[in-house]
Protein backbone atom coordinates (compact mmCIF):
# COMPACT_ATOMS: atom_id res chain seq x y z
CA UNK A 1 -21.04 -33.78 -208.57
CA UNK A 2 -23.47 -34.52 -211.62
CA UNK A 3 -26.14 -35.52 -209.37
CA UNK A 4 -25.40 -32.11 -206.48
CA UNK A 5 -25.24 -30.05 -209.83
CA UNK A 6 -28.64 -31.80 -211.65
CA UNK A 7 -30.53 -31.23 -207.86
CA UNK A 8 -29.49 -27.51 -208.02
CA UNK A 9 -30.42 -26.73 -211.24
CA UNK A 10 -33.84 -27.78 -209.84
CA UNK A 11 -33.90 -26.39 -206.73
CA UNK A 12 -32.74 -23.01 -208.40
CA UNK A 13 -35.57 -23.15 -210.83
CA UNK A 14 -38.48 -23.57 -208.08
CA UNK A 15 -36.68 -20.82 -206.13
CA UNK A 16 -37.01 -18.71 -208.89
CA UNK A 17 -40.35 -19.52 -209.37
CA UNK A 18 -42.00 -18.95 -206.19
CA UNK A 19 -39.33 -15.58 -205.97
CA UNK A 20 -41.48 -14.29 -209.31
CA UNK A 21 -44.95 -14.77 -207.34
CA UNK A 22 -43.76 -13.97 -203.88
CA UNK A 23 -43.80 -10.10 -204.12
CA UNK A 24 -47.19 -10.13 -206.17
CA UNK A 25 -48.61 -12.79 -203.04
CA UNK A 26 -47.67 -10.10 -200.56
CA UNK A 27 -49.00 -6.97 -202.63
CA UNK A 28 -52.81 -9.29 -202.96
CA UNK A 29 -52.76 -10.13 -199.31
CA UNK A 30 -51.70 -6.78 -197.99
CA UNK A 31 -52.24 -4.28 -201.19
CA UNK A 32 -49.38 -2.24 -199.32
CA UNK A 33 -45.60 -2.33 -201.74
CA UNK A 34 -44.67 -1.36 -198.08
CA UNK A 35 -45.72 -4.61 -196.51
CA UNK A 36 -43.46 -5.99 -199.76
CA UNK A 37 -40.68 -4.74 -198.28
CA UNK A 38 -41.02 -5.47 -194.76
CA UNK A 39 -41.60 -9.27 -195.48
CA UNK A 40 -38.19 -9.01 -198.06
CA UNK A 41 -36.56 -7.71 -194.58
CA UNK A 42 -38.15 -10.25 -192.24
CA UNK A 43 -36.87 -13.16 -194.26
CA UNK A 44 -32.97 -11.35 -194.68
CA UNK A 45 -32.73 -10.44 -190.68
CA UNK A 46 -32.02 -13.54 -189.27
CA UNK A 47 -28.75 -13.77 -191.83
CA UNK A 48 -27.99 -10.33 -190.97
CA UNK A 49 -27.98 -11.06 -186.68
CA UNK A 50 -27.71 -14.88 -186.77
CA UNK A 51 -25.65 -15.47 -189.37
CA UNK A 52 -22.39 -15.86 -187.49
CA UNK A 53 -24.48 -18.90 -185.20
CA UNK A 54 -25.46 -20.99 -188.27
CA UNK A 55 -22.12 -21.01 -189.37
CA UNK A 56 -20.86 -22.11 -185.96
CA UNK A 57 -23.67 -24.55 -186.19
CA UNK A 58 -22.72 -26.21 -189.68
CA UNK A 59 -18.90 -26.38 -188.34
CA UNK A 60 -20.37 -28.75 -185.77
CA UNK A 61 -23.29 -31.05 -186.94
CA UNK A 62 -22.81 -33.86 -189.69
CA UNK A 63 -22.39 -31.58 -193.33
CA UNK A 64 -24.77 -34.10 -195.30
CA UNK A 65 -27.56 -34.61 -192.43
CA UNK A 66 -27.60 -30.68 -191.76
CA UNK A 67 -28.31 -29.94 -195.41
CA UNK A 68 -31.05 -32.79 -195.98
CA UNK A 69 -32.94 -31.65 -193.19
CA UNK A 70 -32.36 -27.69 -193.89
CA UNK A 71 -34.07 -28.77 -197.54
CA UNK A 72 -36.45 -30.68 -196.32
CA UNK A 73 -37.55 -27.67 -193.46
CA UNK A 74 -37.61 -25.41 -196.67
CA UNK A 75 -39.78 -27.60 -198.74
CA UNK A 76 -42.49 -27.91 -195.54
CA UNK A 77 -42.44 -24.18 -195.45
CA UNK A 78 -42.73 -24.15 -199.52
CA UNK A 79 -45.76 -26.55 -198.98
CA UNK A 80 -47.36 -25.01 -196.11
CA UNK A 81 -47.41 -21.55 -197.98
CA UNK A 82 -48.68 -23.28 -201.10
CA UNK A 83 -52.01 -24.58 -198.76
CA UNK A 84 -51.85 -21.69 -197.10
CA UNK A 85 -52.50 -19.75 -200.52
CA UNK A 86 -55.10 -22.37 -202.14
CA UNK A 87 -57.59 -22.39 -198.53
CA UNK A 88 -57.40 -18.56 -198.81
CA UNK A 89 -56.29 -18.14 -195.53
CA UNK A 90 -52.72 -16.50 -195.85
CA UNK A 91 -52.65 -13.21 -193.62
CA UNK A 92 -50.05 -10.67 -192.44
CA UNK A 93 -48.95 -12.21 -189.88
CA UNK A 94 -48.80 -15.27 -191.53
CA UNK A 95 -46.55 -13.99 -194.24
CA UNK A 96 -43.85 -12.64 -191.59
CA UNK A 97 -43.97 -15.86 -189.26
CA UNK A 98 -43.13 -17.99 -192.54
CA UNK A 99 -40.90 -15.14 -194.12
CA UNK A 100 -38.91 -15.38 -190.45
CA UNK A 101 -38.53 -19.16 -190.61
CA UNK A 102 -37.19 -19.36 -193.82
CA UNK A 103 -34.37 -16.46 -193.21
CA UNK A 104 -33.52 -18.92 -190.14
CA UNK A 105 -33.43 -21.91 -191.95
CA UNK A 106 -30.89 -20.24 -194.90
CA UNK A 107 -28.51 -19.60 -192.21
CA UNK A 108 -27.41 -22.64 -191.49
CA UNK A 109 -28.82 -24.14 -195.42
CA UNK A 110 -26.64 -21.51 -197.59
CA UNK A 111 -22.96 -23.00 -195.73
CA UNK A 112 -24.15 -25.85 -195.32
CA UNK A 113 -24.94 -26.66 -199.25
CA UNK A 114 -22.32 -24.30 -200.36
CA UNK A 115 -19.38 -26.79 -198.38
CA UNK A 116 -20.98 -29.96 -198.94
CA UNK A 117 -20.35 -29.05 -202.99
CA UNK A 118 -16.70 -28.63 -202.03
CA UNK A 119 -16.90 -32.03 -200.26
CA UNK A 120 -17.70 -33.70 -203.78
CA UNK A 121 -14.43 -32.56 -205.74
CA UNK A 122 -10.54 -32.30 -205.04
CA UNK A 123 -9.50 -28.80 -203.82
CA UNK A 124 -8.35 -28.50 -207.36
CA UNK A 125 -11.56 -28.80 -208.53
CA UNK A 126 -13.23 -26.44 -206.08
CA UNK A 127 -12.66 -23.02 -208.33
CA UNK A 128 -14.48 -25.11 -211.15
CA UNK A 129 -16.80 -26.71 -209.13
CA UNK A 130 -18.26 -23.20 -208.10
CA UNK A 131 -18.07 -21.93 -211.11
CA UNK A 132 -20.71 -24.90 -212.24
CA UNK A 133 -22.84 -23.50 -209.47
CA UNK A 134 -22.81 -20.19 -210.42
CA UNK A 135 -23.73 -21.48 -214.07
CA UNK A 136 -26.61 -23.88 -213.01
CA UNK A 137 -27.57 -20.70 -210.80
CA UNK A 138 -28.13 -18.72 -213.73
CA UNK A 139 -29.75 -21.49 -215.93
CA UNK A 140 -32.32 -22.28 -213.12
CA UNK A 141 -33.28 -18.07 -212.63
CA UNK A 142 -33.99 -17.85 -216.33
CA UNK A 143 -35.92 -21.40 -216.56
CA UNK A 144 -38.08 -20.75 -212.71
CA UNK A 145 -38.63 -17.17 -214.19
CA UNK A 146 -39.72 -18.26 -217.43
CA UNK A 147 -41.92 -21.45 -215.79
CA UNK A 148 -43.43 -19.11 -213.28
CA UNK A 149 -46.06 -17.04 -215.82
CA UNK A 150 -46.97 -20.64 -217.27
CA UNK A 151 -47.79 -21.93 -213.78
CA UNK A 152 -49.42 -18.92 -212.86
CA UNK A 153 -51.73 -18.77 -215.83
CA UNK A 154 -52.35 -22.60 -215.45
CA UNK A 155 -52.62 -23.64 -211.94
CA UNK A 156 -52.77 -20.22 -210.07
CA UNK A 157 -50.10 -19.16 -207.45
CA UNK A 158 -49.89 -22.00 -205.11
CA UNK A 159 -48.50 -23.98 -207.61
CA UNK A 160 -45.39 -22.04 -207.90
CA UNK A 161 -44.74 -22.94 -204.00
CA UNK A 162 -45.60 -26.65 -204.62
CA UNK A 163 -43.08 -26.81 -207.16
CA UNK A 164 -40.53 -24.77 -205.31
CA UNK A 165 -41.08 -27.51 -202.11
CA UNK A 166 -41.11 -30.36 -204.54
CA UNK A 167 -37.61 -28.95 -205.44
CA UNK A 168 -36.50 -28.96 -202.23
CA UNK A 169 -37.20 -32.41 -201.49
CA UNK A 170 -35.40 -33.27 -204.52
CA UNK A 171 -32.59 -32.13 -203.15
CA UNK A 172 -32.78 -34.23 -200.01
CA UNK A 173 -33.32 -37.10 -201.64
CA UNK A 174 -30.26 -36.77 -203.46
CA UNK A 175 -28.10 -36.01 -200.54
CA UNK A 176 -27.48 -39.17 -198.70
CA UNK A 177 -26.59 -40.72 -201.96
CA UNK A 178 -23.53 -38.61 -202.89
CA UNK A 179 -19.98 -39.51 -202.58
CA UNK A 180 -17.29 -37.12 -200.87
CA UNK A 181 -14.02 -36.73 -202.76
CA UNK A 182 -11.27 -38.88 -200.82
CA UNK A 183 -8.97 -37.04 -198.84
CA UNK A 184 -5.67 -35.36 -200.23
CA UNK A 185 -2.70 -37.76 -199.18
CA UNK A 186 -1.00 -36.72 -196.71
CA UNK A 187 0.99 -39.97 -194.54
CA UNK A 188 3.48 -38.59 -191.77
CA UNK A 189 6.93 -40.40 -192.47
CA UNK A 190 8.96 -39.18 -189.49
CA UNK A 191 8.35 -38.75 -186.14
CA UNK A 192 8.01 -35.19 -186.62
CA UNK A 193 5.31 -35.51 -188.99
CA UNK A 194 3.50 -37.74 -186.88
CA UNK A 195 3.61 -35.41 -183.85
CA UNK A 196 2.47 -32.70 -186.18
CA UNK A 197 -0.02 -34.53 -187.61
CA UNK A 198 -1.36 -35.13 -183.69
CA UNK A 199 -0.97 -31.40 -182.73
CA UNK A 200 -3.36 -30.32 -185.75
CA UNK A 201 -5.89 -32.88 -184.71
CA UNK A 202 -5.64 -31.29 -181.85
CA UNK A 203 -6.17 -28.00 -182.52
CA UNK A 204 -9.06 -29.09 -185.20
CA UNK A 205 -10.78 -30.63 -182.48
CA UNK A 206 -10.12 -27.26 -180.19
CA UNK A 207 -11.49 -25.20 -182.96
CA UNK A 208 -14.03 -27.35 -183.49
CA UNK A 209 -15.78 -26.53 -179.69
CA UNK A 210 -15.08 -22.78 -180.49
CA UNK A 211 -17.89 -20.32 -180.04
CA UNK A 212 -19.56 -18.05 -183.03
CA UNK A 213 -17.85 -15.10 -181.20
CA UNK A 214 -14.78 -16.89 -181.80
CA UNK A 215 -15.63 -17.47 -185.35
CA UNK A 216 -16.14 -13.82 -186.13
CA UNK A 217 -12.31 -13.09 -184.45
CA UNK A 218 -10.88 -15.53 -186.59
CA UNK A 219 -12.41 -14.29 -189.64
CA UNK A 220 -11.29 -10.03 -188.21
CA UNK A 221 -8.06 -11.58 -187.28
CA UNK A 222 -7.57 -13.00 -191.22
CA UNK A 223 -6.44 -10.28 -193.31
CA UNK A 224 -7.46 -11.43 -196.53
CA UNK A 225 -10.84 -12.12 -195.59
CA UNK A 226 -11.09 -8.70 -194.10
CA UNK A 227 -9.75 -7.18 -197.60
CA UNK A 228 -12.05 -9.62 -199.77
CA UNK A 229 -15.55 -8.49 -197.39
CA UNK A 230 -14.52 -5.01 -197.98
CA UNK A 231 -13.82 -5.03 -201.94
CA UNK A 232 -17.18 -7.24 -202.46
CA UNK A 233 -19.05 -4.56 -200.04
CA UNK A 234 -18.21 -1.69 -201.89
CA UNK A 235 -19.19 -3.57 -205.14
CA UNK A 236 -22.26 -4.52 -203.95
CA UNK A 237 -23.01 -1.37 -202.85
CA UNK A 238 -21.65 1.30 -205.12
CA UNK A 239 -21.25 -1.13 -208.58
CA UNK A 240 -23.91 -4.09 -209.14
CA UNK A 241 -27.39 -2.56 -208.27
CA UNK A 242 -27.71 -2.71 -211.87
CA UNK A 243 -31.31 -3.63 -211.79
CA UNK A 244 -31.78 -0.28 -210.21
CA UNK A 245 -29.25 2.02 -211.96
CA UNK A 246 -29.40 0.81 -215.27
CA UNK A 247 -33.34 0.63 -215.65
CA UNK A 248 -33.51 4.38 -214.51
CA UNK A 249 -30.42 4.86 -217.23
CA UNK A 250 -32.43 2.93 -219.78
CA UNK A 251 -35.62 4.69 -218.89
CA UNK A 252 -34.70 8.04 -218.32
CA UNK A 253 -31.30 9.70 -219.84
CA UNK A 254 -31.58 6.93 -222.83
CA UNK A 255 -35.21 7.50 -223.38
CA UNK A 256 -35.68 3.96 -223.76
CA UNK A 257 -38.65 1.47 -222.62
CA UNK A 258 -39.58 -1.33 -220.71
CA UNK A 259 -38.55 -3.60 -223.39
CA UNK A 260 -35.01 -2.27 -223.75
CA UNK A 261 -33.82 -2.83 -220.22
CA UNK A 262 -35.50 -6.28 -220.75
CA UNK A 263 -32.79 -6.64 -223.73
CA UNK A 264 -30.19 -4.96 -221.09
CA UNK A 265 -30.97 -7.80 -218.38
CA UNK A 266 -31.20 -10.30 -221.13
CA UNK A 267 -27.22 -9.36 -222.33
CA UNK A 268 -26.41 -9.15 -218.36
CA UNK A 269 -27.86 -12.71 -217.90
CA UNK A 270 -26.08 -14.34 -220.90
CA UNK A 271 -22.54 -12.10 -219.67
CA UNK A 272 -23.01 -13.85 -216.28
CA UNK A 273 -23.09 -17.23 -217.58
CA UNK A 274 -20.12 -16.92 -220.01
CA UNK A 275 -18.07 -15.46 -217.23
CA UNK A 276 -19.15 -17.94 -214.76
CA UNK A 277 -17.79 -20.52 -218.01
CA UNK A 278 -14.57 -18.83 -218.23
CA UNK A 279 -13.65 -18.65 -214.17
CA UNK A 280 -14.11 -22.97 -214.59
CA UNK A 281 -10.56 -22.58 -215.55
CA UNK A 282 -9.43 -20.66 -212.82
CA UNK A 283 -6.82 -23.04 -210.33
CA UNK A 284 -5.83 -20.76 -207.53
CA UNK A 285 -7.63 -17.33 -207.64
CA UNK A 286 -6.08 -14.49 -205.24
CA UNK A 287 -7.61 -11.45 -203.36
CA UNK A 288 -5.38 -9.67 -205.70
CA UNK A 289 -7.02 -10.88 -208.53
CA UNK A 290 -10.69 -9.99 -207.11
CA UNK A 291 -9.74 -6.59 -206.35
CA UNK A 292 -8.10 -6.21 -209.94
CA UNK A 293 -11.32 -8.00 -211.58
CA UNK A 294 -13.44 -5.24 -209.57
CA UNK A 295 -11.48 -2.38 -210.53
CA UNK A 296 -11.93 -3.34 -214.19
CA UNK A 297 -15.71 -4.02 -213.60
CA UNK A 298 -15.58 -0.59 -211.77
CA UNK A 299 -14.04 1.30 -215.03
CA UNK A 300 -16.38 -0.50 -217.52
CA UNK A 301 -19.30 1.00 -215.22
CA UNK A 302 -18.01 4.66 -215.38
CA UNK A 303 -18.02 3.90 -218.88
CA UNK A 304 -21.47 3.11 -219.02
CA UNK A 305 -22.68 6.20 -216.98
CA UNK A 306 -21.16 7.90 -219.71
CA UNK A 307 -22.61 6.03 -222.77
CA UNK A 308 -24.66 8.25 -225.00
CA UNK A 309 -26.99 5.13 -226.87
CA UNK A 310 -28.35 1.82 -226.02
CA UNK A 311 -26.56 0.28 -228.65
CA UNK A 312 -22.98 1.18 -226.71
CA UNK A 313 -24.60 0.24 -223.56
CA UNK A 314 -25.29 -2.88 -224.76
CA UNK A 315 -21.97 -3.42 -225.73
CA UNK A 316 -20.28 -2.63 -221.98
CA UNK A 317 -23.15 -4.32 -220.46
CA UNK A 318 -21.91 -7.83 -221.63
CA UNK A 319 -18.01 -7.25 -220.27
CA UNK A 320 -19.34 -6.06 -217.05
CA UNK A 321 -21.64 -9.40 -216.40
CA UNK A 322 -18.62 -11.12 -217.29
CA UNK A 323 -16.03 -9.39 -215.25
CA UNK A 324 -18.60 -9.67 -212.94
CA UNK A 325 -19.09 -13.25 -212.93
CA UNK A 326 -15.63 -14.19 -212.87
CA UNK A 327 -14.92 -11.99 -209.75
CA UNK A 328 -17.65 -13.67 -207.97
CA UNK A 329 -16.41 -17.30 -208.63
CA UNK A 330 -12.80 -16.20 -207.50
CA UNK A 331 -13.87 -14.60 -204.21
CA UNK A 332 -16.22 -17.53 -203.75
CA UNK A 333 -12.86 -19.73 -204.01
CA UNK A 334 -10.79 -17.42 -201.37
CA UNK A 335 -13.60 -17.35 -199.08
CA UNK A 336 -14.07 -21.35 -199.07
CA UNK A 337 -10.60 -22.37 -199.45
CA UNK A 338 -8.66 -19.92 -197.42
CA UNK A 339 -9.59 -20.99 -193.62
CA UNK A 340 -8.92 -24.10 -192.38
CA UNK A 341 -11.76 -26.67 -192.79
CA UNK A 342 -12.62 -26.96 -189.18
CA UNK A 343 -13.50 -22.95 -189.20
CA UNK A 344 -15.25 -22.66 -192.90
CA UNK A 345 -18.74 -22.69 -191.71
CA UNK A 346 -18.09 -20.16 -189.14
CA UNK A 347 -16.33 -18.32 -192.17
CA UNK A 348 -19.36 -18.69 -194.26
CA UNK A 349 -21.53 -17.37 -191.47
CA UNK A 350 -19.52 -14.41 -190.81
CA UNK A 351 -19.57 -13.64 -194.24
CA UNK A 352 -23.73 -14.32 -194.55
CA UNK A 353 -24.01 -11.55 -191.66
CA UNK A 354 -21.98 -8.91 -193.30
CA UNK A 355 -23.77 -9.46 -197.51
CA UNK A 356 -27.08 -9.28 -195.76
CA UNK A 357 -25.83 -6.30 -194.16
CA UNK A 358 -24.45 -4.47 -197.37
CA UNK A 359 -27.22 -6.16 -199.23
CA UNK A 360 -29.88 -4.08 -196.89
CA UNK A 361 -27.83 -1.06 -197.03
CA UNK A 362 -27.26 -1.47 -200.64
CA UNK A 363 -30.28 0.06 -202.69
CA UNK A 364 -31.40 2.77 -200.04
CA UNK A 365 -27.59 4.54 -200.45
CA UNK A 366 -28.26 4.36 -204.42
CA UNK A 367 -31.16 5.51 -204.18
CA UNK A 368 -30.23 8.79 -202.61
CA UNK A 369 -27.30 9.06 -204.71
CA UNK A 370 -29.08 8.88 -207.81
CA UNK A 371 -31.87 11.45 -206.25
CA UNK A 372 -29.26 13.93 -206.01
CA UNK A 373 -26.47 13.12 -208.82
CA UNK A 374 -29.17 11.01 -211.29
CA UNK A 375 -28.32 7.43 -212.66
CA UNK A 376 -25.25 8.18 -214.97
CA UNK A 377 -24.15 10.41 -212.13
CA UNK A 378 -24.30 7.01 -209.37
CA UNK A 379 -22.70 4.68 -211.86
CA UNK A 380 -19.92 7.32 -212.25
CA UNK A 381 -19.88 8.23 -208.88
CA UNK A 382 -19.67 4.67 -207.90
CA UNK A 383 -17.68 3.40 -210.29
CA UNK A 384 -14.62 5.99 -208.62
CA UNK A 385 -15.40 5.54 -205.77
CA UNK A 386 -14.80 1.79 -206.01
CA UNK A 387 -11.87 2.08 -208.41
CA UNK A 388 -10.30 4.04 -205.74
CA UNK A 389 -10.74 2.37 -202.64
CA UNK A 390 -9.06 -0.90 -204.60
CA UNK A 391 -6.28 1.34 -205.62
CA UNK A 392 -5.67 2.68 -202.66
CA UNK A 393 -5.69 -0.58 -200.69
CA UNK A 394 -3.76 -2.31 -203.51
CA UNK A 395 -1.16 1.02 -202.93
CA UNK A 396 -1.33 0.46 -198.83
CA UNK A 397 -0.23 -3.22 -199.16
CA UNK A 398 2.11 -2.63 -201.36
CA UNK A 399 4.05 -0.11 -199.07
CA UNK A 400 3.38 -2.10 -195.98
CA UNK A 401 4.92 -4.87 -197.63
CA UNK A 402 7.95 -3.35 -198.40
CA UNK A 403 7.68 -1.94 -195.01
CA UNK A 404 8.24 -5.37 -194.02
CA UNK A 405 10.77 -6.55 -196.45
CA UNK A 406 12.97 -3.45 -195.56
CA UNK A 407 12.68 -4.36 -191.79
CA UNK A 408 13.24 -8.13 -192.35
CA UNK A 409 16.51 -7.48 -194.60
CA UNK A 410 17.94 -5.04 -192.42
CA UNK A 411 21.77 -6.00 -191.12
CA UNK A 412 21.56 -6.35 -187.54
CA UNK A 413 24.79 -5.68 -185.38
CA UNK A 414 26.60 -8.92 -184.28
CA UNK A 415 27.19 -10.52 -181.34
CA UNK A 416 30.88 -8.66 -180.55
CA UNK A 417 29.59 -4.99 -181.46
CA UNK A 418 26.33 -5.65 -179.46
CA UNK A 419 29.01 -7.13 -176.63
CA UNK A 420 31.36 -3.90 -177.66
CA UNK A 421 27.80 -1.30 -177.10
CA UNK A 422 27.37 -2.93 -174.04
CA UNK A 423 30.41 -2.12 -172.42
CA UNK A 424 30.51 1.36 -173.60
CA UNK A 425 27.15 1.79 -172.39
């Protein structure tokens, strides 16, 4: 795990790096912030429609051999660009066809990695294990951003992507060398056991041949995945734009500059780390407990919309990151842990499809709501609007459930009165 977590931090880092450069390439080659855009969309479309197919994919093929080679297809892409860039002979089209490839590659690459993490710890561990990730993600944004102006200035902007494929094989280097975590125990005793034990091979190996079609079923037919998609889409959407919302707070109604929502993103990056350190402790986090971390997130956002100075801004900026943080990590865990492991890459998948989806949807909705209701009106407006929906589905299950209880408990006539109705009848 010190080795997977050492070859992230550095494959985070050159990600970062060639991220900084990647929208200034595209505005040199094509001087249009449209054609920025339209390559951003070409690389997320093949998660948003093929999502569902790398998953199925990764359930599959080998875990370690589908992730070397995924890194090592990213790092020939990386390097391509990178000559591409220093022969002067990067184009339009050029920029799509490699933008395409690499959203087709990180569909099966993003489950892929994100299990074969798992793989290295107990399922104890696997809460704390992501949380590591989501710190060495953090560490390795602020470190590639930082290293990107330096390599810029120095070596020009091919030597971002260099680094960023150098990263990559890194990565697959370290792959074949890492150890999975043995299995839980788990001998059948009785005859029983052992006929269970042969009835969920079987239906492992069943699931195993099942289609991506299938995959997305399983994942509609799983109630708690259903509730988790739709509390983290309604975040994404209507609560953690904050690069967008909060620099048009900070720049507009706050009267602040470009240096002050540098300090705001500075507080939001440190928040993010510290709550990504605090969910390490987590054992067994819940849907509940996601929907009740982005309710609280949800509040401390109206708040915001509200705040009259910088300085108070400042000081609900670093709860949010952390509520923030630690919401992520636990609906990471559910999402990872909850299916069976024979269905977890089609999970993943499923779930790739639908955050590209909201993640595309995302910033155009905020955008018109702030047009017409400003930036403290969207965070407000947001803020209630998620802070209701969990409410109200927190409300819903709760009467189902004693629906259910009330149903279950009921007395139910016995044997002589239903023998007694029958006769009357």
């Amino acid at each position: 795990m010190r080795w997977w977590s050492l070859a992230n931090l550095v494959s985070n880092a050159g990600t970062w790096m060639q991220l900084t450069v990647q929208n200034l390439l595209v505005l040199q080659v094509t001087g249009s912030a449209a054609a920025t855009g339209l390559s951003l969309s070409a690389q997320a479309g093949p998660g948003l429609l093929l999502g569902v197919f790398g998953g199925a994919a990764v359930d599959r093929w080998p875990r370690r051999m589908t992730a070397a080679v995924s890194q090592a297809v990213l790092g020939a892409v990386a390097f391509t660009t990178a000559v591409l860039v220093a022969c002067d002979q990067l184009n339009v089209g050029l920029l799509m066809a490699l933008a395409v490839v690499t959203g087709l590659v990180a569909t099966i690459d993003g489950p892929a990695t994100a299990l074969l993490g798992n793989d290295l710890v107990a399922r104890k561990d696997v809460p704390s294990a992501i949380a590591l990730g989501s710190v060495v993600h953090s560490v390795g944004r602020l470190v590639g951003t930082a290293a990107a102006g330096v390599a810029i200035g120095v070596f020009g902007t091919a030597a971002a992507y260099v680094t960023n494929g150098l990263s990559f094989l890194f990565v697959a280097a370290v792959i074949p060398f890492l150890r999975f975590a043995p299995p839980e125990p788990a001998e059948p005793d009785t005859a029983s056991d052992r006929t269970a034990s042969v009835d969920q091979a079987a239906k492992e190996s069943a699931a195993a041949r099942m289609t991506a079609r299938e995959g997305l079923s399983f994942f509609l037919r799983r109630p708690r995945l259903v509730a988790l998609a739709v509390i983290t889409g309604l975040g994404a959407i209507f609560g953690r734009n904050y690069g967008l919302t909060l620099a048009v707070l900070v720049t507009g109604a706050l009267h602040g500059s470009a240096a002050d929502f540098g300090t705001v993103s500075t507080v939001l990056a440190v928040g993010g780390i510290a709550g990504a350190v605090l969910a390490g402790r987590m054992q067994n986090p819940s849907v509940r407990l996601v929907g009740t971390l982005t309710a609280a997130g949800a509040v401390l956002q109206i708040a915001a919309g509200f705040s009259p100075s910088l300085f108070l801004l400042l000081l609900l900026v670093l709860p949010m990151a952390m509520v923030e943080s630690v919401s992520d990590t636990a609906g990471t865990t559910v999402l990872q842990t909850d299916p069976p492991p024979y269905m977890r890459g089609r999970v993943l998948g499923v779930w790739r499809s639908a955050s590209t989806g909201w993640g595309l949807v995302g910033p155009p909705l905020l955008g018109l709501l702030m047009e017409f209701a400003g930036a403290r009106g969207a965070l407000v407006v947001g803020g209630l609007l998620v802070a209701g929906a969990v409410g109200a589905g927190t409300l819903l299950r709760s009467r189902l459930l004693t629906t259910w209880e009330a149903g279950r408990l009921a007395p139910r006539p016995s044997v002589g009165s239903q023998a007694a109705l029958g006769q009357a009848a």
